[in-house]
PDB file of N, CA and C in Angstrom:
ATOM      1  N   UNK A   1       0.848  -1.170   0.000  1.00  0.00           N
ATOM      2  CA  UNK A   1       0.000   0.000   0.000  1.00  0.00           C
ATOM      3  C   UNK A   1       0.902   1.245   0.000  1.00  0.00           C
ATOM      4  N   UNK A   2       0.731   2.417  -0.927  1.00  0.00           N
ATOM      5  CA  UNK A   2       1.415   3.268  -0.909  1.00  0.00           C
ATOM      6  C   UNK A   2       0.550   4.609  -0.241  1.00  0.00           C
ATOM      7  N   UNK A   3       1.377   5.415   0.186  1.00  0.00           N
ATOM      8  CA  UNK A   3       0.351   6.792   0.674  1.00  0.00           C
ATOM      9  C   UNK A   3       1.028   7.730  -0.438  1.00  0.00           C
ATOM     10  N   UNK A   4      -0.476   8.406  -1.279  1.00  0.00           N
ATOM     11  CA  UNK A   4      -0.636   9.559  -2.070  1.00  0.00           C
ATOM     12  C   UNK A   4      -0.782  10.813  -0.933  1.00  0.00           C
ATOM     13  N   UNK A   5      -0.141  12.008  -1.693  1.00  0.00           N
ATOM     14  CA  UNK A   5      -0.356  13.215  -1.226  1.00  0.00           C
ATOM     15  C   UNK A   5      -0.673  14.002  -2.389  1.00  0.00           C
ATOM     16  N   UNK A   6      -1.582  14.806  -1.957  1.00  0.00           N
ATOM     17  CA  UNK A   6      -2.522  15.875  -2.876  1.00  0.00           C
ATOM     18  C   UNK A   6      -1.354  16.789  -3.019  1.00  0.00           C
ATOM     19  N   UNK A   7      -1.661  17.310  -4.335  1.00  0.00           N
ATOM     20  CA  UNK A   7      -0.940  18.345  -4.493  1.00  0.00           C
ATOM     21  C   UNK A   7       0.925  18.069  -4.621  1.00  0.00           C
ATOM     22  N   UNK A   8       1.021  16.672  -5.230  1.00  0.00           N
ATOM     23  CA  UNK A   8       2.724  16.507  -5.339  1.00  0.00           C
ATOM     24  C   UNK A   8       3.184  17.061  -6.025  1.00  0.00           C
ATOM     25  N   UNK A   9       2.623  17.543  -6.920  1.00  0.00           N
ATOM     26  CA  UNK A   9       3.526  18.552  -8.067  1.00  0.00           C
ATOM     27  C   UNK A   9       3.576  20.246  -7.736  1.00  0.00           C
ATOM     28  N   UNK A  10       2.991  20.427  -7.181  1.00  0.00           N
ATOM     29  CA  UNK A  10       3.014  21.541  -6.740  1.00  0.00           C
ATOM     30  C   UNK A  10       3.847  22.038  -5.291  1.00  0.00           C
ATOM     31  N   UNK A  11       3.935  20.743  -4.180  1.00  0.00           N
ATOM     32  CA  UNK A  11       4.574  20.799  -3.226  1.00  0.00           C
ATOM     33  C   UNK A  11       6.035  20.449  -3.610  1.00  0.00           C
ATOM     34  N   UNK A  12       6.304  19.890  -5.125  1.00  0.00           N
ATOM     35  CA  UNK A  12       7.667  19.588  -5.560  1.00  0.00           C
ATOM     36  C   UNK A  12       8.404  20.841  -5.916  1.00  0.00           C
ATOM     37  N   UNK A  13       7.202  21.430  -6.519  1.00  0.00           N
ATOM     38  CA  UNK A  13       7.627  22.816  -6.944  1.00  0.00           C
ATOM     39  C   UNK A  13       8.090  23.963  -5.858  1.00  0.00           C
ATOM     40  N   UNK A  14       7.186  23.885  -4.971  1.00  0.00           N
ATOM     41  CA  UNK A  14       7.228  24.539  -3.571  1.00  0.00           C
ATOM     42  C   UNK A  14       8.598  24.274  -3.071  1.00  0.00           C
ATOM     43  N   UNK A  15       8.973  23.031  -3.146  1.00  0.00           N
ATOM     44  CA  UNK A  15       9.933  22.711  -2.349  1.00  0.00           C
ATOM     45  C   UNK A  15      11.622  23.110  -2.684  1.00  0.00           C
ATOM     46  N   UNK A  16      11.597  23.366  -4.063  1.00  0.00           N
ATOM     47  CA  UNK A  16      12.433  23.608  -4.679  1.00  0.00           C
ATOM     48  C   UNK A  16      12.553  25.119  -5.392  1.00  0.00           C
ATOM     49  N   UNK A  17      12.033  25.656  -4.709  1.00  0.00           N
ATOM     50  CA  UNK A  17      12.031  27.349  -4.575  1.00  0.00           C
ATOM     51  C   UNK A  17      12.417  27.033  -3.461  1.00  0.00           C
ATOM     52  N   UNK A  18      11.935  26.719  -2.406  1.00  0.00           N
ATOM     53  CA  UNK A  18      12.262  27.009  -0.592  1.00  0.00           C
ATOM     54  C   UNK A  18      13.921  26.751  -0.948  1.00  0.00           C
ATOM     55  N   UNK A  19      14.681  25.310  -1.635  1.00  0.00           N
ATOM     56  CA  UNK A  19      15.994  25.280  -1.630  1.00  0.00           C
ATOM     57  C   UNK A  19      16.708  26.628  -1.984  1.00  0.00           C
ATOM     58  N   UNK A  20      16.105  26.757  -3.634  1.00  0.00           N
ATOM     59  CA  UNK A  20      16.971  28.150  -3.960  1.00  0.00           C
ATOM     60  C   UNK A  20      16.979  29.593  -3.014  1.00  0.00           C
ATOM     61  N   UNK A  21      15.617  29.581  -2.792  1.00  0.00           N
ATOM     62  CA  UNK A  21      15.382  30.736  -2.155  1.00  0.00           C
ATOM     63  C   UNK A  21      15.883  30.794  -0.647  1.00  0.00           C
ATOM     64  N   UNK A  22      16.805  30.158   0.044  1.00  0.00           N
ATOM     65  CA  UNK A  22      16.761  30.143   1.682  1.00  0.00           C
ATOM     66  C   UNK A  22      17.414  31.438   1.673  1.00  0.00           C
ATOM     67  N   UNK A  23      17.182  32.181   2.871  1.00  0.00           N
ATOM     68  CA  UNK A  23      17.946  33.561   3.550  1.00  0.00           C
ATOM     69  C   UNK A  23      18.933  32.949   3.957  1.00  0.00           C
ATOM     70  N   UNK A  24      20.345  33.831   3.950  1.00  0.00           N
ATOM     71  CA  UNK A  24      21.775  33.320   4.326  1.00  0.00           C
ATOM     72  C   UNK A  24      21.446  33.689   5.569  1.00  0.00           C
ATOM     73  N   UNK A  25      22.481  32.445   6.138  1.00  0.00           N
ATOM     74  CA  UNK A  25      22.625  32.913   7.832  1.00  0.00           C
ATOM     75  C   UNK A  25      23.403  34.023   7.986  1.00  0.00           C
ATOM     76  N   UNK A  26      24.421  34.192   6.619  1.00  0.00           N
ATOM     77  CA  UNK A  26      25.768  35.043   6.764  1.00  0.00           C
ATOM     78  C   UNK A  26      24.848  36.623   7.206  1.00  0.00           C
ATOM     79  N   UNK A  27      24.101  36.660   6.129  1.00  0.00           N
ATOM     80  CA  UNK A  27      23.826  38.612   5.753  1.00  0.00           C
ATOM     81  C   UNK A  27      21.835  38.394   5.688  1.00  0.00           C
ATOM     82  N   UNK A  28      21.583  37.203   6.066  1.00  0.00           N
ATOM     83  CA  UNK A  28      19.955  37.364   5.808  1.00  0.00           C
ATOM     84  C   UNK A  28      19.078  37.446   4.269  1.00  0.00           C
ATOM     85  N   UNK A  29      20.411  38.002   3.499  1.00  0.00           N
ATOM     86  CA  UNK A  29      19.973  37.889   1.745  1.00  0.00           C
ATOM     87  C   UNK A  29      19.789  36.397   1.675  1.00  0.00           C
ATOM     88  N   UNK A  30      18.482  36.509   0.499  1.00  0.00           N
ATOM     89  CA  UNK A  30      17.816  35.090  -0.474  1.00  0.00           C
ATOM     90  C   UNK A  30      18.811  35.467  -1.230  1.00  0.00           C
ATOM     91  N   UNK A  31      19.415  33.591  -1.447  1.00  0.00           N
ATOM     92  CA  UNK A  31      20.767  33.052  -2.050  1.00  0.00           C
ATOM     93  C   UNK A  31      20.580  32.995  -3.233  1.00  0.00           C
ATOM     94  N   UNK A  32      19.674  33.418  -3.847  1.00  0.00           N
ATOM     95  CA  UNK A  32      18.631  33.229  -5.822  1.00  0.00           C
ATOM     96  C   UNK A  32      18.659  34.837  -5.723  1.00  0.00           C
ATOM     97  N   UNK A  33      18.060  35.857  -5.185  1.00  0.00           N
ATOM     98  CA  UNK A  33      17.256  37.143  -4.945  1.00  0.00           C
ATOM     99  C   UNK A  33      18.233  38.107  -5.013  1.00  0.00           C
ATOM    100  N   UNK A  34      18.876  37.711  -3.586  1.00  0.00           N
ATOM    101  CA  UNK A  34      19.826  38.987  -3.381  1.00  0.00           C
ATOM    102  C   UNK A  34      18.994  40.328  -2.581  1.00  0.00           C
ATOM    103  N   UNK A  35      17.537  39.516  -2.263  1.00  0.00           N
ATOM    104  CA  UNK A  35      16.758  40.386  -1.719  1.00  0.00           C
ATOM    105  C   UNK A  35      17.162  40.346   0.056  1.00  0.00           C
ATOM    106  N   UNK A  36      16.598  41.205   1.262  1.00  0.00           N
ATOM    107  CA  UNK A  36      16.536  40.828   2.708  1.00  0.00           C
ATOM    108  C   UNK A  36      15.577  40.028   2.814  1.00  0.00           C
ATOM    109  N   UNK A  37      16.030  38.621   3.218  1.00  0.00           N
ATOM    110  CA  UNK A  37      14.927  37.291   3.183  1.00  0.00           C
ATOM    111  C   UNK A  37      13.933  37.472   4.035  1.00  0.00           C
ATOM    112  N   UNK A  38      12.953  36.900   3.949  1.00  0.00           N
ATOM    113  CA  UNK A  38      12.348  35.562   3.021  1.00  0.00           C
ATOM    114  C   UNK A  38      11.772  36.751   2.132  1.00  0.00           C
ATOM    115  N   UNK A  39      12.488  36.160   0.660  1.00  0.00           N
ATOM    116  CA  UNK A  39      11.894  37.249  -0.394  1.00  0.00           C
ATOM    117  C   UNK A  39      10.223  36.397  -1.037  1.00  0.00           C
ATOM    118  N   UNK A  40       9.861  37.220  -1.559  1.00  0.00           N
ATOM    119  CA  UNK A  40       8.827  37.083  -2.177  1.00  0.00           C
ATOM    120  C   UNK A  40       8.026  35.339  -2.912  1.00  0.00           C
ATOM    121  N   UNK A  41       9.074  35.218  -3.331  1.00  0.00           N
ATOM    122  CA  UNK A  41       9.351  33.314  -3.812  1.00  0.00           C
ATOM    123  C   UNK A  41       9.191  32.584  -2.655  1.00  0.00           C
ATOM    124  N   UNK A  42      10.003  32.686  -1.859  1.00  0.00           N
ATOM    125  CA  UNK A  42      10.403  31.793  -1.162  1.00  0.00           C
ATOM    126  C   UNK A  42       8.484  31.943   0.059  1.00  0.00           C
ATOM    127  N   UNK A  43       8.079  32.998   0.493  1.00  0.00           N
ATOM    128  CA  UNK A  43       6.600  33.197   0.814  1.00  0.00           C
ATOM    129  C   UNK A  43       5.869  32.198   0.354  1.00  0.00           C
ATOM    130  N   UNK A  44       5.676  32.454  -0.917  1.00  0.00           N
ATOM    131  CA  UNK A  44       4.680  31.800  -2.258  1.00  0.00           C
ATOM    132  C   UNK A  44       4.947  30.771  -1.784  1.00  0.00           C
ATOM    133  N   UNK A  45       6.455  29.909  -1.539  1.00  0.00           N
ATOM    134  CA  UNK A  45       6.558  28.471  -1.672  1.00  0.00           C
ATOM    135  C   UNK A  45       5.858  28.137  -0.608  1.00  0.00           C
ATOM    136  N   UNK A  46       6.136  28.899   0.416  1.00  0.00           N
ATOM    137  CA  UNK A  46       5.986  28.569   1.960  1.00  0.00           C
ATOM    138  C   UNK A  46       4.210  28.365   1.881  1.00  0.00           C
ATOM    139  N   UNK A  47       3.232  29.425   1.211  1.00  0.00           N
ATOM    140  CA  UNK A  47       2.113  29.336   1.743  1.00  0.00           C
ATOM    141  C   UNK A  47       1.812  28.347   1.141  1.00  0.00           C
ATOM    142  N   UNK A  48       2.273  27.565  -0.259  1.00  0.00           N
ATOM    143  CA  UNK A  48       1.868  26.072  -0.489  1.00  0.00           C
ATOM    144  C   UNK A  48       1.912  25.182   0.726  1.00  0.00           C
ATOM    145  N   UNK A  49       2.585  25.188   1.405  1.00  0.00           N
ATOM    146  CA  UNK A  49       2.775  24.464   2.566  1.00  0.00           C
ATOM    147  C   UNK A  49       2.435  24.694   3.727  1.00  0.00           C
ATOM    148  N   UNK A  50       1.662  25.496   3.769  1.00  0.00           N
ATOM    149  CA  UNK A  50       0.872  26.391   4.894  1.00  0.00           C
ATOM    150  C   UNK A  50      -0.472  25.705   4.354  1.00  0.00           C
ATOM    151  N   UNK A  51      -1.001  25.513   3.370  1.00  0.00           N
ATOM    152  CA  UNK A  51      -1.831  24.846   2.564  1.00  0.00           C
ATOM    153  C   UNK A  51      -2.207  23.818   2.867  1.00  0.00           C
ATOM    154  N   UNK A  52      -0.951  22.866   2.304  1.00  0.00           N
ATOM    155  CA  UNK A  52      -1.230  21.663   2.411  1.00  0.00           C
ATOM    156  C   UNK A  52      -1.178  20.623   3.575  1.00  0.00           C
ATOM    157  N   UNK A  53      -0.740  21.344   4.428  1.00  0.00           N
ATOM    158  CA  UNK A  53      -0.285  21.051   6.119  1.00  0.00           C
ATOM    159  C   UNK A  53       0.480  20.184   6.223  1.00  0.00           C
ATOM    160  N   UNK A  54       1.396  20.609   5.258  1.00  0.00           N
ATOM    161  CA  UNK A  54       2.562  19.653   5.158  1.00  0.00           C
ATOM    162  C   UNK A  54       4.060  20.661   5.887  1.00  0.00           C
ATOM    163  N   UNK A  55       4.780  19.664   6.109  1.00  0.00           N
ATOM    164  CA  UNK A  55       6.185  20.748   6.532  1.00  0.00           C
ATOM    165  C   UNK A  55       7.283  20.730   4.931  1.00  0.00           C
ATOM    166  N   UNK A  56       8.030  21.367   5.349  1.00  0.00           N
ATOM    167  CA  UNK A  56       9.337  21.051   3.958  1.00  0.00           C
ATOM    168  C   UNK A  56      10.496  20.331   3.997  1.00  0.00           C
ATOM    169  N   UNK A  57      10.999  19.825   3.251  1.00  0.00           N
ATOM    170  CA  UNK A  57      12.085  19.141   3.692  1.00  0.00           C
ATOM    171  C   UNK A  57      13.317  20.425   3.976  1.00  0.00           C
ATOM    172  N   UNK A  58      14.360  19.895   5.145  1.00  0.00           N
ATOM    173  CA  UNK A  58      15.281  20.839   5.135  1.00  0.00           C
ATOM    174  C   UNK A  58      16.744  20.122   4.887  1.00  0.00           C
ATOM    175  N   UNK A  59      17.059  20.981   4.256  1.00  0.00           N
ATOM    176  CA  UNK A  59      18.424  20.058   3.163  1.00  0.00           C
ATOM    177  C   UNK A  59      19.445  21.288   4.299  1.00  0.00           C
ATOM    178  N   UNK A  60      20.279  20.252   5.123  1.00  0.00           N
ATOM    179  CA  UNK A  60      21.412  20.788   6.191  1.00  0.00           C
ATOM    180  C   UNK A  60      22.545  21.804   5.299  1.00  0.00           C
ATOM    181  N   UNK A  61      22.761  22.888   5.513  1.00  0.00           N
ATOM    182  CA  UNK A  61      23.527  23.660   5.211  1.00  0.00           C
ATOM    183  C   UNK A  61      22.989  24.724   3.576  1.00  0.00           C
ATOM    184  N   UNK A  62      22.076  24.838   3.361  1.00  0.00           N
ATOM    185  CA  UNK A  62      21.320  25.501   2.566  1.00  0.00           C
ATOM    186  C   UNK A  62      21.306  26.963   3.036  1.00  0.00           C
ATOM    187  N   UNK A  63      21.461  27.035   4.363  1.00  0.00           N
ATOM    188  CA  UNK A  63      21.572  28.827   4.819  1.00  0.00           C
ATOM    189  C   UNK A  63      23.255  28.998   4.831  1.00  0.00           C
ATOM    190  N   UNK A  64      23.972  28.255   4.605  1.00  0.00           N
ATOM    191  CA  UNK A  64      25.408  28.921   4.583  1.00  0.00           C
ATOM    192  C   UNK A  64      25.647  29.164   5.999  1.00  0.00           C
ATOM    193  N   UNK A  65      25.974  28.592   6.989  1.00  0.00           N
ATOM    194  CA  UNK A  65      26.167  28.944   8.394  1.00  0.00           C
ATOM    195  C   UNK A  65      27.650  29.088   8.778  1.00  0.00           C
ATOM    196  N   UNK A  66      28.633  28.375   7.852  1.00  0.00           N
ATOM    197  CA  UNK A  66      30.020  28.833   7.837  1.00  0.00           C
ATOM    198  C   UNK A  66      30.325  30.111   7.261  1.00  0.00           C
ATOM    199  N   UNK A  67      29.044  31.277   6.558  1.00  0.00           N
ATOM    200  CA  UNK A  67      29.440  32.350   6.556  1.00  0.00           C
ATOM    201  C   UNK A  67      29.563  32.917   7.939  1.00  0.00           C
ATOM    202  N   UNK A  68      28.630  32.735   8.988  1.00  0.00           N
ATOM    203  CA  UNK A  68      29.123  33.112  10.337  1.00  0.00           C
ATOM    204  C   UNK A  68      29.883  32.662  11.280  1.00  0.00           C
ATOM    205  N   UNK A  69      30.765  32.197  10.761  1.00  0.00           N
ATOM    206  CA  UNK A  69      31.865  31.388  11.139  1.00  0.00           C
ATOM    207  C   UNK A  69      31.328  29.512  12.131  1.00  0.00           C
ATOM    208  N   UNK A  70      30.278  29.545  12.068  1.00  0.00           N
ATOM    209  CA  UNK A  70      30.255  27.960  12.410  1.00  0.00           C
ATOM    210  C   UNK A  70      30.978  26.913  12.258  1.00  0.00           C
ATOM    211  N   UNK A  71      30.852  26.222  12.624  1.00  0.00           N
ATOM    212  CA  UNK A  71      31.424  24.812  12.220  1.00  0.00           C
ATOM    213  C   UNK A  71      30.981  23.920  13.155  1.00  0.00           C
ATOM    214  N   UNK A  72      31.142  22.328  12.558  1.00  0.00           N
ATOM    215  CA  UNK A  72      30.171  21.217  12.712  1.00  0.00           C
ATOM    216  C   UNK A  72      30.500  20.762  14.068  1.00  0.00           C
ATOM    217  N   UNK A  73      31.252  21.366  14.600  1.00  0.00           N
ATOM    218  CA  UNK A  73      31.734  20.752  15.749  1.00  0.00           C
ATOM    219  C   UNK A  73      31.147  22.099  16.928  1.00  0.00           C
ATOM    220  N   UNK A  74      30.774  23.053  16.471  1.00  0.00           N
ATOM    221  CA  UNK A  74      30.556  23.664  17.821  1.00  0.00           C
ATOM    222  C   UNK A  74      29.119  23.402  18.584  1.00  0.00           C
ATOM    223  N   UNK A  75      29.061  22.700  18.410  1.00  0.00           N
ATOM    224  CA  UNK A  75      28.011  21.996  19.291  1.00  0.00           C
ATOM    225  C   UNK A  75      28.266  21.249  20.134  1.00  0.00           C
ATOM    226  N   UNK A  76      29.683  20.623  20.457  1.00  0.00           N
ATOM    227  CA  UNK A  76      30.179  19.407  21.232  1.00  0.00           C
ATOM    228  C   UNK A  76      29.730  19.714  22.668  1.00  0.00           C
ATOM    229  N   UNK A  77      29.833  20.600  23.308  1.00  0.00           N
ATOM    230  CA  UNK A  77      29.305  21.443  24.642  1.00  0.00           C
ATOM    231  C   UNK A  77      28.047  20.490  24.964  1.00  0.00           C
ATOM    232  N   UNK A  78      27.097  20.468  23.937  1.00  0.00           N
ATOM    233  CA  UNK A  78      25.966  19.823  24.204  1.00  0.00           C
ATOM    234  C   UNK A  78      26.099  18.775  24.659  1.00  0.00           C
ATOM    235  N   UNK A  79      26.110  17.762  24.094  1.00  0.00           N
ATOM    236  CA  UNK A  79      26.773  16.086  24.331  1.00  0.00           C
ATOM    237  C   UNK A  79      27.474  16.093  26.223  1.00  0.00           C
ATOM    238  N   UNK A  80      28.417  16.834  26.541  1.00  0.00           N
ATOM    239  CA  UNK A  80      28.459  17.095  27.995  1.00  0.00           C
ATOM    240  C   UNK A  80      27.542  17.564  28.378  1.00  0.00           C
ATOM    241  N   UNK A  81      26.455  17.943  28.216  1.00  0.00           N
ATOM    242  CA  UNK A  81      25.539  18.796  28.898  1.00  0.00           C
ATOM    243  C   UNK A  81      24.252  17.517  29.366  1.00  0.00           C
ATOM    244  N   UNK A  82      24.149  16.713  27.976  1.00  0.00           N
ATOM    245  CA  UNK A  82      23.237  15.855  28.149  1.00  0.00           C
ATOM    246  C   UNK A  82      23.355  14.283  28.546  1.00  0.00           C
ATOM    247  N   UNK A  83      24.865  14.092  29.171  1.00  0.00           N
ATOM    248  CA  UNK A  83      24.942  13.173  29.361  1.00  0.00           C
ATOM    249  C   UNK A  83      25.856  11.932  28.312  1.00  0.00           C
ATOM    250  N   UNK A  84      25.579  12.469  26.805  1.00  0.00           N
ATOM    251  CA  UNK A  84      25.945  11.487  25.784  1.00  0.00           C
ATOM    252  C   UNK A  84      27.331  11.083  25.742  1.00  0.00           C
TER     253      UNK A  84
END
């Protein structure tokens, strides 16, 4: 048995504006736009999914977070914090 969702072509579409369009973590500009995010596109995509009461997929590192100097490891703090 497979599960259908309404609206797959359109939430495909949705979904793939949300990629291009993410606001940088660096400066807040849409990475397509060049606008101060969430530009105009990236809305549109969103209210498809406001719609369909679905969430979006989030593809890890799409906001650029090593423009603010991050890195994958500064989180280790946590892991002592929680025991792991």
């Amino acid at each position: 048995m497979t599960t259908t969702y309404h609206g797959g072509q359109q939430i495909d579409q949705a979904q793939a504006m949300l990629d291009q369009h993410a606001a940088s973590s660096g400066d807040g500009l849409c990475m397509e736009c060049k606008v101060l995010g969430p530009c105009a596109v990236c809305e549109a995509a969103a209210k498809v999914f406001l719609l369909s009461a679905r969430l979006p997929r989030r593809r890890p590192g799409a906001t650029q977070p090593e423009l603010m100097g991050a890195k994958q490891d500064d989180f280790g703090w946590l892991s002592t914090r929680t025991g792991s």
